[in-house]
N, C-alpha and C. Protein backbone atom coordinates (compact mmCIF):
# COMPACT_ATOMS: atom_id res chain seq x y z
N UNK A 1 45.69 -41.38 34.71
CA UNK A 1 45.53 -40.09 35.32
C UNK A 1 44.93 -39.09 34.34
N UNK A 2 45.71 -39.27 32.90
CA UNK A 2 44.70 -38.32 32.14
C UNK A 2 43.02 -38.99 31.75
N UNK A 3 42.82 -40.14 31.85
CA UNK A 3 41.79 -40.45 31.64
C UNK A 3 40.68 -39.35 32.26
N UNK A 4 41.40 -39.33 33.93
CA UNK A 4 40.41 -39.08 35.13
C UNK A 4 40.12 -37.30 34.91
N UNK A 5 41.52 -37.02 34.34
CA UNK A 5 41.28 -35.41 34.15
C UNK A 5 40.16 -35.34 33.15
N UNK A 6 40.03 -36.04 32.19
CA UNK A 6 39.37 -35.40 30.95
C UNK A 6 37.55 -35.51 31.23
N UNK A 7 37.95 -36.86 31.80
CA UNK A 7 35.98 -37.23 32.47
C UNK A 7 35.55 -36.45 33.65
N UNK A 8 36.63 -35.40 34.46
CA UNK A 8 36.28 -34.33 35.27
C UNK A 8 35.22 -33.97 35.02
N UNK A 9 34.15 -33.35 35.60
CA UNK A 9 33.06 -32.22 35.89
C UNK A 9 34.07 -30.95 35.57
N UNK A 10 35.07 -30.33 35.83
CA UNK A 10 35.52 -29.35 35.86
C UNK A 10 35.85 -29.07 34.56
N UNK A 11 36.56 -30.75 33.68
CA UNK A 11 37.19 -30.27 32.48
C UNK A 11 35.38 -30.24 31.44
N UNK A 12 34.50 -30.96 31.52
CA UNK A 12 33.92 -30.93 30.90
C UNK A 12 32.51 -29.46 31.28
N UNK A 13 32.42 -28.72 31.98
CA UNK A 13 32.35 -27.39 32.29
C UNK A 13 32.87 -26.35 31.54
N UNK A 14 34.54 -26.75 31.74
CA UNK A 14 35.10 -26.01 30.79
C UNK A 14 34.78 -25.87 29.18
N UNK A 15 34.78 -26.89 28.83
CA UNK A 15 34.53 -27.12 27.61
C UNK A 15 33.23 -27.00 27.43
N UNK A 16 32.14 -26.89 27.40
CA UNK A 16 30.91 -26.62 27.20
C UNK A 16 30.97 -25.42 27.50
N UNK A 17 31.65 -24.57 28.39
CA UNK A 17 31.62 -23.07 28.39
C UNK A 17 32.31 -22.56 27.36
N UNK A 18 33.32 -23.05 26.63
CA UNK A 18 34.05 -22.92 25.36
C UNK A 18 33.11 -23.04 24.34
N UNK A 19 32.36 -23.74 24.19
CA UNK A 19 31.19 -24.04 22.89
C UNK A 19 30.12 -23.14 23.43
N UNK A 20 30.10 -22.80 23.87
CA UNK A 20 29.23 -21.93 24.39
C UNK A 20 29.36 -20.45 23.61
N UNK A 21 30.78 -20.22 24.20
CA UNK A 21 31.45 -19.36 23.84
C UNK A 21 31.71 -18.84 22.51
N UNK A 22 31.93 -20.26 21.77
CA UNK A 22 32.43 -20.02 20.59
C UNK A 22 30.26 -19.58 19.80
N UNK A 23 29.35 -20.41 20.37
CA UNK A 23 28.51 -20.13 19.87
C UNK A 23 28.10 -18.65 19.66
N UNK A 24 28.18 -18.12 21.01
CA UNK A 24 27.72 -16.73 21.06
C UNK A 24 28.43 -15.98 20.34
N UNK A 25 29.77 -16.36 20.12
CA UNK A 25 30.54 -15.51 18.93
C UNK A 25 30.31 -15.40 17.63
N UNK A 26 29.94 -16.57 17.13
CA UNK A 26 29.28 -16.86 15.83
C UNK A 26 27.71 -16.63 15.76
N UNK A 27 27.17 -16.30 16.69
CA UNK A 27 25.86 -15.64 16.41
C UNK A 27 26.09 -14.34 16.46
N UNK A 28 26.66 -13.55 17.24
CA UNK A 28 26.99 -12.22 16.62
C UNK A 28 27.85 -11.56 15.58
N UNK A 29 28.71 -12.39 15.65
CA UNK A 29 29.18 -12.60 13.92
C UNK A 29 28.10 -12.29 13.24
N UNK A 30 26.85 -13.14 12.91
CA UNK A 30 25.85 -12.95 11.85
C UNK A 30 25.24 -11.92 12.17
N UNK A 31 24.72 -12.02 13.35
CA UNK A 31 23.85 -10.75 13.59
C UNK A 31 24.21 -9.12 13.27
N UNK A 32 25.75 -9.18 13.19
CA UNK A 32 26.58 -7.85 13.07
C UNK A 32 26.54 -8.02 11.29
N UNK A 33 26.27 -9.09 10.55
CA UNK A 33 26.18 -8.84 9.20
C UNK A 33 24.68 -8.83 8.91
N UNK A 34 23.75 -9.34 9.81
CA UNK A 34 21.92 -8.86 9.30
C UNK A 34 22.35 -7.60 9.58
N UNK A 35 22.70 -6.96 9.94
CA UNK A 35 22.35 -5.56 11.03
C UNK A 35 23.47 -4.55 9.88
N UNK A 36 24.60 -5.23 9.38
CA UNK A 36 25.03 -4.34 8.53
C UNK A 36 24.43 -4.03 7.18
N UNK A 37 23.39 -5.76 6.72
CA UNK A 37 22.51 -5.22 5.83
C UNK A 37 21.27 -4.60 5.70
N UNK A 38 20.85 -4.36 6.78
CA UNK A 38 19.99 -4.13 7.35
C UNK A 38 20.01 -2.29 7.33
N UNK A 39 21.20 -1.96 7.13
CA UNK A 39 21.56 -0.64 7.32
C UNK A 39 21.84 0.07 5.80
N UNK A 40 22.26 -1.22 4.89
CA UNK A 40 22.45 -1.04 3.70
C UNK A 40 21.07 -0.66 2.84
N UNK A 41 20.40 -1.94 2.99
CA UNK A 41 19.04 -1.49 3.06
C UNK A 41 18.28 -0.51 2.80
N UNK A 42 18.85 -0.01 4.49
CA UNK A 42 17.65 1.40 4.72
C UNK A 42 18.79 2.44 4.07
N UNK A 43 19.54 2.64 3.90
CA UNK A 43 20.40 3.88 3.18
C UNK A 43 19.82 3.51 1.75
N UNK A 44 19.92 2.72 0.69
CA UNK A 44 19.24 2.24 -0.22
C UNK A 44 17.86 2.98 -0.42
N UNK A 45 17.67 2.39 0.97
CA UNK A 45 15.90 2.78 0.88
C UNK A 45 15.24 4.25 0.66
N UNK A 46 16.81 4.74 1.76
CA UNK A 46 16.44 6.34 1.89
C UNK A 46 16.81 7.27 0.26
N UNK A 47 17.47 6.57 -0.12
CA UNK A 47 18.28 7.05 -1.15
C UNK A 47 17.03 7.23 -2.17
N UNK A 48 16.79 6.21 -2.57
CA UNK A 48 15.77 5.54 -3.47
C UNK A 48 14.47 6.85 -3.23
N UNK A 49 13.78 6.87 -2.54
CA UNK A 49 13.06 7.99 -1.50
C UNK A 49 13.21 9.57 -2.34
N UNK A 50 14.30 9.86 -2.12
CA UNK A 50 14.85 11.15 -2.29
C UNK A 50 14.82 11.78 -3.55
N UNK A 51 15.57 10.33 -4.25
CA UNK A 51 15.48 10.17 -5.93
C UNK A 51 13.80 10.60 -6.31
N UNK A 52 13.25 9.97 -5.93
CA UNK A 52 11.55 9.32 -6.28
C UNK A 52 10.93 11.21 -6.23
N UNK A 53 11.55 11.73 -5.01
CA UNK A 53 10.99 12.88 -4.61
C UNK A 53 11.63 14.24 -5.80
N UNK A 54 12.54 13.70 -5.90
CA UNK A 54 13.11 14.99 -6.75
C UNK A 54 12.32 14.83 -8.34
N UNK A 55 12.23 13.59 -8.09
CA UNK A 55 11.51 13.40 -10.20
C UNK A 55 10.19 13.76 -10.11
N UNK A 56 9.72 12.98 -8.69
CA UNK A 56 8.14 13.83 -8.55
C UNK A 56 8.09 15.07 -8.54
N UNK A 57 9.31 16.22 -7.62
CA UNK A 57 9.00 17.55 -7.59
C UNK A 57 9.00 18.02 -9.29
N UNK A 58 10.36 17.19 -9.92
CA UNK A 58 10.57 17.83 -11.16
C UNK A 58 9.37 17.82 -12.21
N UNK A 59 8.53 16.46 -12.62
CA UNK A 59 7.43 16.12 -12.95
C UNK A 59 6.27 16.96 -12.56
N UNK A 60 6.32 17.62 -11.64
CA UNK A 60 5.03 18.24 -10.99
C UNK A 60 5.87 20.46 -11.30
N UNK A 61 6.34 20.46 -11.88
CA UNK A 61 7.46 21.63 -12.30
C UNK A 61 6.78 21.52 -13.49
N UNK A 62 7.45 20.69 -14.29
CA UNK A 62 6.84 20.12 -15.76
C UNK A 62 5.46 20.79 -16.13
N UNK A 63 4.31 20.12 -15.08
CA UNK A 63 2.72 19.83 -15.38
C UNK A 63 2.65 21.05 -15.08
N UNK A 64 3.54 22.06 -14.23
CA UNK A 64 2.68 23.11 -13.76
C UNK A 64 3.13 24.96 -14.92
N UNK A 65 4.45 24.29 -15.35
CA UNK A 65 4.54 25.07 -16.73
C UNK A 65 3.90 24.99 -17.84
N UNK A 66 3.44 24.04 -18.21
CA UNK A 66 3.15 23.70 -19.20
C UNK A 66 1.49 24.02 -18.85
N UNK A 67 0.92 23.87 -17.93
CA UNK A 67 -0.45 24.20 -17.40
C UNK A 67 -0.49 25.97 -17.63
N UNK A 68 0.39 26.75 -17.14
CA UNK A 68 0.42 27.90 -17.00
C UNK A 68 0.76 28.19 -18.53
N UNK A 69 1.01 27.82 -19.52
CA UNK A 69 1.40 27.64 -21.17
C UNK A 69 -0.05 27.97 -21.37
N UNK A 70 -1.01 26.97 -21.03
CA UNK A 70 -1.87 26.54 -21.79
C UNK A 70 -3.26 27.61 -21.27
N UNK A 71 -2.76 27.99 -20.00
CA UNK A 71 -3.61 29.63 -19.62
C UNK A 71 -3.45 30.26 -20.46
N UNK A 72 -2.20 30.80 -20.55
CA UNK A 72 -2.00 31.75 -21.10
C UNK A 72 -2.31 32.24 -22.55
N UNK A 73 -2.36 30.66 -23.24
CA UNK A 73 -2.43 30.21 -24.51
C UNK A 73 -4.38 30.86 -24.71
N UNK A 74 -5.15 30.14 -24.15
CA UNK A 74 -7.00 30.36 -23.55
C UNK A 74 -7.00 31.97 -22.92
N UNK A 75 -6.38 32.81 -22.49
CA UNK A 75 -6.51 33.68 -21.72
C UNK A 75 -6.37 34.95 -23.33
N UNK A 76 -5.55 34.60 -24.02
CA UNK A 76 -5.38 35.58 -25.20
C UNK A 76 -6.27 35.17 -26.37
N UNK A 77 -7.22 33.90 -26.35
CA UNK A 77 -8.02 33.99 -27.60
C UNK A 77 -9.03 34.36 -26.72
N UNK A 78 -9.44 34.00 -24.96
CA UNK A 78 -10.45 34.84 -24.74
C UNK A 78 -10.85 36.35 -24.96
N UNK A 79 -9.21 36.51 -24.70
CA UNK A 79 -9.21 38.57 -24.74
C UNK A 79 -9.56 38.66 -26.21
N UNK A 80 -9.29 37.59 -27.44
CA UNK A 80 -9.10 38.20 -28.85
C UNK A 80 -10.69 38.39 -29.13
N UNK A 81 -11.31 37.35 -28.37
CA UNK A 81 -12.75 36.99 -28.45
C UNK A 81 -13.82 38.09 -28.53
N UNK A 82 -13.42 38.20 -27.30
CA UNK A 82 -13.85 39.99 -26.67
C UNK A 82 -13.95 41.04 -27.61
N UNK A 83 -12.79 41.02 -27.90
CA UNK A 83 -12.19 42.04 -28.35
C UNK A 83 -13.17 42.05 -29.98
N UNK A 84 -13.34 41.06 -30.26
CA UNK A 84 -14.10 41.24 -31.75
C UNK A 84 -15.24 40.83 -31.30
N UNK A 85 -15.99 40.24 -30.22
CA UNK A 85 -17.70 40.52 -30.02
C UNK A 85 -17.80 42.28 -29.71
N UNK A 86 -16.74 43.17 -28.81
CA UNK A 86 -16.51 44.35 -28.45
C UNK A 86 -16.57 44.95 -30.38
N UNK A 87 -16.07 44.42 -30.89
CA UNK A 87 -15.46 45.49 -32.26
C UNK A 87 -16.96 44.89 -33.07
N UNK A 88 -17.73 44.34 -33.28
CA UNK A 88 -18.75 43.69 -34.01
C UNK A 88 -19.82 44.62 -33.14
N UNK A 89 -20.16 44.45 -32.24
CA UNK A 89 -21.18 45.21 -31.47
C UNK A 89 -20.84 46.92 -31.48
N UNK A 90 -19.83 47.39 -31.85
CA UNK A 90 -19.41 48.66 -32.13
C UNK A 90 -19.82 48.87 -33.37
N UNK A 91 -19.71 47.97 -34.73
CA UNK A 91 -20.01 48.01 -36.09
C UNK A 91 -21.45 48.24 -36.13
N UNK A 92 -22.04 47.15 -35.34
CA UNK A 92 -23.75 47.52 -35.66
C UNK A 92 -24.61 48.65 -35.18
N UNK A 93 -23.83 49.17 -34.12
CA UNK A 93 -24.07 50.31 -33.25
C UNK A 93 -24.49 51.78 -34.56
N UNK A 94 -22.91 51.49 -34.94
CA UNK A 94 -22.24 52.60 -35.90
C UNK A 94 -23.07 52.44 -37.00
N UNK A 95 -23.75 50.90 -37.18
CA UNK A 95 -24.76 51.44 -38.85
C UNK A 95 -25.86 51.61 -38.29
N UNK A 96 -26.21 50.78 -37.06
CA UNK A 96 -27.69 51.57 -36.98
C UNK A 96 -27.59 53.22 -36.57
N UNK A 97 -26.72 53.84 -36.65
CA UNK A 97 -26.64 55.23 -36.66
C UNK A 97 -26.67 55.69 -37.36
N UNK A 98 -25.81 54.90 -38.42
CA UNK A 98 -25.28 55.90 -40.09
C UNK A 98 -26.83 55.24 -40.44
N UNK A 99 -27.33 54.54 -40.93
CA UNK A 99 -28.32 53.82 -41.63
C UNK A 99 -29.86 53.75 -41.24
């Protein structure tokens, strides 16, 4: 009698709906751990991103002080420049007057 139960259509239904079962469980099992790394990942990713952006802003802070240094640095030997082609062209003025 148990022979007849077990070679059933009904019992073996059952049981293939059980493996079935158990399959689909164990594929989302994994899929719920791609998907959790998957998330790790992109937080990682975003992270990483942010970092990258702040060293670039800071780096580009850097180039743009040090740029404005180096005006300022050219901007006062231009004025000094001036200032003694202005004082030299005043000298020759002044002797071709006196002289």
């Amino acid at each position: 009698m148990l022979s007849t139960l077990t070679s059933s259509p009904v019992f073996s239904l059952q049981s293939l709906f059980r493996q079935q079962q158990k399959i689909l469980q164990q594929a989302r099992v994994v899929q719920n751990q791609k998907l959790k790394t998957v998330r790790e990942l992109y937080e990682q990713f975003v992270k990483n991103m942010e970092d990258m952006e702040k060293s670039h802003d800071s780096f580009l802070q850097g180039a743009q002080q040090e740029l404005r240094k180096e005006m300022a640095t050219l901007q006062k030997k231009i004025l000094m420049d001036t200032q003694q082609q202005e004082m030299a062209t005043v000298r020759k003025s002044l002797q071709s007057m006196l002289f």
